[in-house]
PDB file of N, CA and C in Angstrom:
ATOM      1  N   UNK A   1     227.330  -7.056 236.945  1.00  0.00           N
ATOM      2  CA  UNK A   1     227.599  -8.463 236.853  1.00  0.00           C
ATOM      3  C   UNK A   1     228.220  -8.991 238.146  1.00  0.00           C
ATOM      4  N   UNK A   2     229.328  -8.340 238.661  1.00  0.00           N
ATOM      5  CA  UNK A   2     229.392  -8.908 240.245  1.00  0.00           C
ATOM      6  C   UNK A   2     228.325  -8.829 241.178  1.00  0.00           C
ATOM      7  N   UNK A   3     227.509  -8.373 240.682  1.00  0.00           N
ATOM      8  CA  UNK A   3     226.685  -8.198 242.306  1.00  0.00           C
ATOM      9  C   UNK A   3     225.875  -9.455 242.139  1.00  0.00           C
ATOM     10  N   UNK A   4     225.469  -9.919 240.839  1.00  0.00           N
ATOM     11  CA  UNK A   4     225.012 -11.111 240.196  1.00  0.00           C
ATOM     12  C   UNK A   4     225.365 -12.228 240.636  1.00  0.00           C
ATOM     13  N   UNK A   5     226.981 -12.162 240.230  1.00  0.00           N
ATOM     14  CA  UNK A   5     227.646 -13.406 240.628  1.00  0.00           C
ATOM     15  C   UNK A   5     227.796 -13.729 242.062  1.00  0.00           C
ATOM     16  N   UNK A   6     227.811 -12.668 243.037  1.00  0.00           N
ATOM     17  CA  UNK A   6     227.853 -12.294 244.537  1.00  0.00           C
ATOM     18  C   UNK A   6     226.706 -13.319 244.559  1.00  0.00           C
ATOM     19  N   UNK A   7     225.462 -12.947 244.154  1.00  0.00           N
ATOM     20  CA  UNK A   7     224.220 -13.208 244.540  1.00  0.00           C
ATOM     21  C   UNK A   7     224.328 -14.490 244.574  1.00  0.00           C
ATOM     22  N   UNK A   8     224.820 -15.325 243.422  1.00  0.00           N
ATOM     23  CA  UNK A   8     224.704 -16.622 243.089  1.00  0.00           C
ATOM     24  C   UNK A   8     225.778 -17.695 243.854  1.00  0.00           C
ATOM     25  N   UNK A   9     226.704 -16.754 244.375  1.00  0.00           N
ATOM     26  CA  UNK A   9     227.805 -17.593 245.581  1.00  0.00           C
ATOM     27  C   UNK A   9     226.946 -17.778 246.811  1.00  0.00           C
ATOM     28  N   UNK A  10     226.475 -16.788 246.612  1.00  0.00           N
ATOM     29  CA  UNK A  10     225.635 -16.348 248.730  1.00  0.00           C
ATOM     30  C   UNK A  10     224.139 -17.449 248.435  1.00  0.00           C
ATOM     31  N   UNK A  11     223.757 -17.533 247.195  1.00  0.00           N
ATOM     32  CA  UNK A  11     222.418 -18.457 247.168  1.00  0.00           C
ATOM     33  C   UNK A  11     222.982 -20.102 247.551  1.00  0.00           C
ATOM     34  N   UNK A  12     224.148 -20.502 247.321  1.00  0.00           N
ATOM     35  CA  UNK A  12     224.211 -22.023 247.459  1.00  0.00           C
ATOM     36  C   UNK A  12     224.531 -22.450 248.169  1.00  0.00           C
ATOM     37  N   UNK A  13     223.642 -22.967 249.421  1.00  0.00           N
ATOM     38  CA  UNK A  13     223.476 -23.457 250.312  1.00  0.00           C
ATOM     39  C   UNK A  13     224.956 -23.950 251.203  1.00  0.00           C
ATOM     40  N   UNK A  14     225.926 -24.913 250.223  1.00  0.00           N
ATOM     41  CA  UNK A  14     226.962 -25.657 250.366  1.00  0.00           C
ATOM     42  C   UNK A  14     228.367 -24.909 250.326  1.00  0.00           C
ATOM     43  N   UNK A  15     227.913 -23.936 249.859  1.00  0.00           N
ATOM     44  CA  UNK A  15     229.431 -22.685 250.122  1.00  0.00           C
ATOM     45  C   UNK A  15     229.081 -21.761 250.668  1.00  0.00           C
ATOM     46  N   UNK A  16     230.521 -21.364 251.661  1.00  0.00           N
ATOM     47  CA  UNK A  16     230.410 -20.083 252.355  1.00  0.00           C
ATOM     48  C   UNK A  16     231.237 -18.984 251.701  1.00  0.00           C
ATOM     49  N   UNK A  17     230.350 -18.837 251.381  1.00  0.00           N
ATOM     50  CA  UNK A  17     231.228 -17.485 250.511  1.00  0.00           C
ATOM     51  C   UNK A  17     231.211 -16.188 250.645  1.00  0.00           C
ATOM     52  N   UNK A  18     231.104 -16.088 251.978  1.00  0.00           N
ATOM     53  CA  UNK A  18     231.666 -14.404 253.225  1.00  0.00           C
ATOM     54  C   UNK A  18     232.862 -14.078 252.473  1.00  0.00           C
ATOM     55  N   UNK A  19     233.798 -14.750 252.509  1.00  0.00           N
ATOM     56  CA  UNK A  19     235.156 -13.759 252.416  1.00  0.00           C
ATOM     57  C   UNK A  19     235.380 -13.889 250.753  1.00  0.00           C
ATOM     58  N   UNK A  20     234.412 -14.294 249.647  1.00  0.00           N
ATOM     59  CA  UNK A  20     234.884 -14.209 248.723  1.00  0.00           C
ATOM     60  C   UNK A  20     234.308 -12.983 248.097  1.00  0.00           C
ATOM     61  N   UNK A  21     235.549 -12.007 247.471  1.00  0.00           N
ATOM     62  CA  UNK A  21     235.313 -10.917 246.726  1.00  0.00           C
ATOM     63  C   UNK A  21     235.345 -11.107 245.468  1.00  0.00           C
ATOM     64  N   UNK A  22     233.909 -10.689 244.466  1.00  0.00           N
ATOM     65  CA  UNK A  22     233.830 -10.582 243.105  1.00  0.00           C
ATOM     66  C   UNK A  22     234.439  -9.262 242.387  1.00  0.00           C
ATOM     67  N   UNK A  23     234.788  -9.337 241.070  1.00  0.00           N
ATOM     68  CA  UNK A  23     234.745  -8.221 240.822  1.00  0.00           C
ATOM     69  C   UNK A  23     234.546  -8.642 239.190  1.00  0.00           C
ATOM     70  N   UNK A  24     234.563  -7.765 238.192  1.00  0.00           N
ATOM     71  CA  UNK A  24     234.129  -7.896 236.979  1.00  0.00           C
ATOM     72  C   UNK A  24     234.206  -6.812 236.298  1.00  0.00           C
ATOM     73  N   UNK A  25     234.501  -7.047 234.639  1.00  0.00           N
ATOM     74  CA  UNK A  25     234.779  -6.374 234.290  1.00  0.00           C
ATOM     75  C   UNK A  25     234.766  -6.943 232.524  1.00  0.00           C
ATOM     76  N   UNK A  26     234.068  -6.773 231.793  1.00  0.00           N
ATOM     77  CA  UNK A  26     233.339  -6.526 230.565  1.00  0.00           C
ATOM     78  C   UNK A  26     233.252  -8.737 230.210  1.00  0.00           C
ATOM     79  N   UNK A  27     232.638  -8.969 231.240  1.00  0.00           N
ATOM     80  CA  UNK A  27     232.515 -10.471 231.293  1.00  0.00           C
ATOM     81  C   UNK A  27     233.633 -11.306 231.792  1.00  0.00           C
ATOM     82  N   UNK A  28     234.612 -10.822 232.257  1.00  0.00           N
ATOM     83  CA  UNK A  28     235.556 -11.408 232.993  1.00  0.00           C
ATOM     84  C   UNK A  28     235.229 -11.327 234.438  1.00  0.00           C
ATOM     85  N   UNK A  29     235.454 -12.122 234.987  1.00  0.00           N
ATOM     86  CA  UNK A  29     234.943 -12.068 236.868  1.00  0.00           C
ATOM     87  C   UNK A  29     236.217 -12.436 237.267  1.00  0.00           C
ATOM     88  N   UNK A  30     236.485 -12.170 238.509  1.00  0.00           N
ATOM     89  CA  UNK A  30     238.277 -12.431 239.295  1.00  0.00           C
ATOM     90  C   UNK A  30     237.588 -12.448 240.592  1.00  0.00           C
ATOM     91  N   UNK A  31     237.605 -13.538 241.098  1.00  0.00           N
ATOM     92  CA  UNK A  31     237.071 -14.080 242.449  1.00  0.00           C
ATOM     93  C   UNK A  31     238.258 -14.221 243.031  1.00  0.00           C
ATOM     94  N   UNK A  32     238.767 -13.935 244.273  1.00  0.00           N
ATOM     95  CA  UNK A  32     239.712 -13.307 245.188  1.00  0.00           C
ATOM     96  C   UNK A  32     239.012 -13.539 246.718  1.00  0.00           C
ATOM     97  N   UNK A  33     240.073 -13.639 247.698  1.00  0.00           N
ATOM     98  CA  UNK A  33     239.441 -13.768 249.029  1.00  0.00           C
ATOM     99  C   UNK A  33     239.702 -15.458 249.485  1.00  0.00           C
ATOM    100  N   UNK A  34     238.969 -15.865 250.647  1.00  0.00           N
ATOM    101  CA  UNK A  34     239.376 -17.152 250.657  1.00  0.00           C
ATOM    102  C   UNK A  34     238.182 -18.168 251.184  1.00  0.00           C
ATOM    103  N   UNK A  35     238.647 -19.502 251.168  1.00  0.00           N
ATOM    104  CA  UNK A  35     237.455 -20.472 251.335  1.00  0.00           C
ATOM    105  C   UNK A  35     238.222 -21.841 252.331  1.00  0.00           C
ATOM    106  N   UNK A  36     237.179 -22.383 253.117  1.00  0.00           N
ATOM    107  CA  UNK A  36     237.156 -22.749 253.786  1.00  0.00           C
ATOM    108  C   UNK A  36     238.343 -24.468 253.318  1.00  0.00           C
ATOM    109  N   UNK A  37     237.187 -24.835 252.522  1.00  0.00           N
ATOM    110  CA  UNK A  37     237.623 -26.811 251.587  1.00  0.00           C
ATOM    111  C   UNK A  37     238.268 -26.313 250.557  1.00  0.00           C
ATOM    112  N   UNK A  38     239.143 -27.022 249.627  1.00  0.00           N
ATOM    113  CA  UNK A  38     239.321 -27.614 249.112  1.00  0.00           C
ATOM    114  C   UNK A  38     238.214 -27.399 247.700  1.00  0.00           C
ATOM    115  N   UNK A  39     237.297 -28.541 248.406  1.00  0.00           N
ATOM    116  CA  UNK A  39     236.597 -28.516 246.846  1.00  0.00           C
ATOM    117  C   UNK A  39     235.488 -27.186 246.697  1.00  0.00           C
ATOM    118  N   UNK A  40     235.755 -26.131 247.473  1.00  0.00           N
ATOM    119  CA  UNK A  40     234.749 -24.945 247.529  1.00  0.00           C
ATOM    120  C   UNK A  40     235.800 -24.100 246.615  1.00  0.00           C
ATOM    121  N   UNK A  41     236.929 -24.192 245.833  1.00  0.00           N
ATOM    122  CA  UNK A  41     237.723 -23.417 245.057  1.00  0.00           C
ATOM    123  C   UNK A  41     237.170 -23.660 243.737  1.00  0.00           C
ATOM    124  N   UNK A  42     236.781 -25.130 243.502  1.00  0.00           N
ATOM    125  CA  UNK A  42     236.570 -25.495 242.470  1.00  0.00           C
ATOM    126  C   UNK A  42     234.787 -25.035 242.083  1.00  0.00           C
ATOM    127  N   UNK A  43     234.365 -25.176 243.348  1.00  0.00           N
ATOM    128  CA  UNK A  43     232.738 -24.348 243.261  1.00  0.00           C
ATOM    129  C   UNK A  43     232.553 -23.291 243.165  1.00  0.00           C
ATOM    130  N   UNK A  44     233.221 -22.518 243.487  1.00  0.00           N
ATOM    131  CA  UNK A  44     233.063 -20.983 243.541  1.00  0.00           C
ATOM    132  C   UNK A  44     232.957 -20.755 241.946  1.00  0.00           C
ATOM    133  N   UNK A  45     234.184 -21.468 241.463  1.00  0.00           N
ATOM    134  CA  UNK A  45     234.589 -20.773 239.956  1.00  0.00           C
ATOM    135  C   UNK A  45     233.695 -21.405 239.098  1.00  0.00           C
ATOM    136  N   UNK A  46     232.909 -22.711 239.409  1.00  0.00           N
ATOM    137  CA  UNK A  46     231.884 -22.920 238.486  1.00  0.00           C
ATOM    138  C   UNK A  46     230.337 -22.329 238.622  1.00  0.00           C
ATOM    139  N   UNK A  47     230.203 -21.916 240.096  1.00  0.00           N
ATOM    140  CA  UNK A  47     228.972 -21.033 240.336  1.00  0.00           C
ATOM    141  C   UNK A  47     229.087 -19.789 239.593  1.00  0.00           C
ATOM    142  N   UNK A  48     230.299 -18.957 239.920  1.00  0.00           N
ATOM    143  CA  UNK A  48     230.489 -17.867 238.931  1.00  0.00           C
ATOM    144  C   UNK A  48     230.108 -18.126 237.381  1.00  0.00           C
ATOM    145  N   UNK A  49     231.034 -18.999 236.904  1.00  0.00           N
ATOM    146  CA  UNK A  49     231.233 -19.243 235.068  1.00  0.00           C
ATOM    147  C   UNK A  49     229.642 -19.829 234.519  1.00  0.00           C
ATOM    148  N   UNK A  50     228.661 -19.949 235.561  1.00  0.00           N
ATOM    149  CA  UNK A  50     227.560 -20.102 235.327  1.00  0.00           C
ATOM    150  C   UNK A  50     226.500 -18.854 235.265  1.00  0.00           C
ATOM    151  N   UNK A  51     226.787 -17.753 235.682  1.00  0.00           N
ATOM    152  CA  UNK A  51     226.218 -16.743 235.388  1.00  0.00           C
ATOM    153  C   UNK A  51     225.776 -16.168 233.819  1.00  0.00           C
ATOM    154  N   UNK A  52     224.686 -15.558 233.461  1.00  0.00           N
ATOM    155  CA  UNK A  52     224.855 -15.331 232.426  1.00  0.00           C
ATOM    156  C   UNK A  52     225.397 -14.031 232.047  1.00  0.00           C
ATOM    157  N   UNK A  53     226.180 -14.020 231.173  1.00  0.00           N
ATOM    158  CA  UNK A  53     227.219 -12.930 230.514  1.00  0.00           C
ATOM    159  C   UNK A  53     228.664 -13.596 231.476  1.00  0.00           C
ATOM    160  N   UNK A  54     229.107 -14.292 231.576  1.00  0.00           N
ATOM    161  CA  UNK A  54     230.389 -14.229 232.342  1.00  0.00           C
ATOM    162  C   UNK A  54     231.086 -15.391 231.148  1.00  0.00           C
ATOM    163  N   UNK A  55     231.887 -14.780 230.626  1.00  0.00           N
ATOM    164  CA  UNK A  55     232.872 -15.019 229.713  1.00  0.00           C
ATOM    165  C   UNK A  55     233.946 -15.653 229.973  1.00  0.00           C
ATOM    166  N   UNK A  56     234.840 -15.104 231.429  1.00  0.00           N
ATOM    167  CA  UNK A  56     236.072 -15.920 231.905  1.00  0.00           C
ATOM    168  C   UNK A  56     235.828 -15.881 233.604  1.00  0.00           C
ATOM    169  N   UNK A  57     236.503 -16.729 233.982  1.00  0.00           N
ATOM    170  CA  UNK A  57     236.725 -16.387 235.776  1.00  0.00           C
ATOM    171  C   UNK A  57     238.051 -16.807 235.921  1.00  0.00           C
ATOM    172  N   UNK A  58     238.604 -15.819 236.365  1.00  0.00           N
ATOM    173  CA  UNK A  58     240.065 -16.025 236.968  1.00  0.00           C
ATOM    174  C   UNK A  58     239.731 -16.050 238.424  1.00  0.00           C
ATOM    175  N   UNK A  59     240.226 -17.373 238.981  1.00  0.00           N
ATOM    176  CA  UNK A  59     240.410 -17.815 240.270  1.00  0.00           C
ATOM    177  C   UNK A  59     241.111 -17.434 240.463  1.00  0.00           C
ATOM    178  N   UNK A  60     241.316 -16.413 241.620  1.00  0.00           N
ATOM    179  CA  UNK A  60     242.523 -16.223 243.027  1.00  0.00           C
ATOM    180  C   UNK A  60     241.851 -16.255 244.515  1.00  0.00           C
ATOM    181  N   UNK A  61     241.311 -17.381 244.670  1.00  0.00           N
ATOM    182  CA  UNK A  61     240.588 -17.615 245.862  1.00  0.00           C
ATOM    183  C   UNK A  61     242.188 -18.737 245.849  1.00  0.00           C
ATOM    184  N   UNK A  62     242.054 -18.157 247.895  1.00  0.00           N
ATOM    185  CA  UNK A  62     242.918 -18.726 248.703  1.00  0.00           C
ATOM    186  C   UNK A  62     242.174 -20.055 249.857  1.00  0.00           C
ATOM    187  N   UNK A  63     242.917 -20.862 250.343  1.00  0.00           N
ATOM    188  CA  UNK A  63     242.358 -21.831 250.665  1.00  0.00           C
ATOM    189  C   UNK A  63     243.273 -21.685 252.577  1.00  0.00           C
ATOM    190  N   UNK A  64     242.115 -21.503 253.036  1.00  0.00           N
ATOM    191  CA  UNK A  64     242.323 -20.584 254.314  1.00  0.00           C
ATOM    192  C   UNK A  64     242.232 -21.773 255.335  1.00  0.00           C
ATOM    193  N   UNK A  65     243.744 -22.638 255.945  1.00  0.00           N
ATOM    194  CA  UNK A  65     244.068 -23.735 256.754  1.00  0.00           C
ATOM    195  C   UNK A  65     242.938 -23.465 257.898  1.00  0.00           C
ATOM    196  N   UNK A  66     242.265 -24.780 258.519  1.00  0.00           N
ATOM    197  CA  UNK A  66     241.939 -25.372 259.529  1.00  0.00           C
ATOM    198  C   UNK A  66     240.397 -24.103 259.705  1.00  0.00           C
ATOM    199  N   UNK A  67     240.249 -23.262 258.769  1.00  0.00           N
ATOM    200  CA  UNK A  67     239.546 -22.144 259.553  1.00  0.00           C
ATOM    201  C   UNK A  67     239.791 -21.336 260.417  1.00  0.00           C
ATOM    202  N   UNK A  68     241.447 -20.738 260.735  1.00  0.00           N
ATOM    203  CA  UNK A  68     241.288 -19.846 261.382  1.00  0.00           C
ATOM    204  C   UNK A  68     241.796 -18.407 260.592  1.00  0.00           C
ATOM    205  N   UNK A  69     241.570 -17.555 261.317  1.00  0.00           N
ATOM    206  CA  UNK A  69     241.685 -15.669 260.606  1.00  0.00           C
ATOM    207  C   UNK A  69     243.531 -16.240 260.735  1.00  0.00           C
ATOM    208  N   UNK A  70     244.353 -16.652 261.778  1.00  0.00           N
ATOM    209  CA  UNK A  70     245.830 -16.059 261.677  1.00  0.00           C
ATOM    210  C   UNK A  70     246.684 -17.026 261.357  1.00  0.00           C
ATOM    211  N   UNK A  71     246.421 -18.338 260.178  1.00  0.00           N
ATOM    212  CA  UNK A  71     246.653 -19.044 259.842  1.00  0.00           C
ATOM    213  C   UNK A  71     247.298 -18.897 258.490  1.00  0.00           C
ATOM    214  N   UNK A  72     248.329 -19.627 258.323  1.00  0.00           N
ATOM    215  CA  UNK A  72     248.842 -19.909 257.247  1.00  0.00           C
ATOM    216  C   UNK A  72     247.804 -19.843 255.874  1.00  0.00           C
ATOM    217  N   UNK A  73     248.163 -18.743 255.183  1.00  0.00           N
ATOM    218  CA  UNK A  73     247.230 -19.402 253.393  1.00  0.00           C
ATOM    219  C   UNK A  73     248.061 -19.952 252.588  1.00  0.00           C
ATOM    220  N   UNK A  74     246.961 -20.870 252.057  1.00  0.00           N
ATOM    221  CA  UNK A  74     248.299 -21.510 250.495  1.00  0.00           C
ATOM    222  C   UNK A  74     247.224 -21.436 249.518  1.00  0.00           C
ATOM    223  N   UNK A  75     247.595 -21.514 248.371  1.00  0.00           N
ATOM    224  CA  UNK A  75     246.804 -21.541 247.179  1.00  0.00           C
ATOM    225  C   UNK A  75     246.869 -23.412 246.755  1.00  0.00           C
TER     226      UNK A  75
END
């Protein structure tokens, strides 16, 4: 099921979703890692919860300032 949900982050055109890590586990998904906007926190977790068999998604995607690697994260 993660490699699924992987698949379906990396297919949509409008998110970059390099640094986001799936993982899963009996229909629960926990997306972790970080994203560029704002409103790509809120996409990630509905691209995931759109998979079929995915039951819950716990968001812990971080929201990674200005785009750089040695920058401040905030949630």
């Amino acid at each position: 099921m993660a490699d699924r949900v992987q698949q379906a982050l990396a297919a949509d055109k409008q998110l970059y979703s390099r640094h986001i890590t799936v993982k899963a586990d009996d229909g629960v998904v926990r997306l972790s890692g970080y994203v560029w906007d704002p409103p790509d926190l809120v996409e990630a977790e509905r691209i995931a919860g759109s998979v079929p068999g995915v039951t819950r998604v716990d968001n812990s995607l971080e929201l990674q300032r200005n785009g750089q690697g040695n920058s401040p994260v905030s949630r």
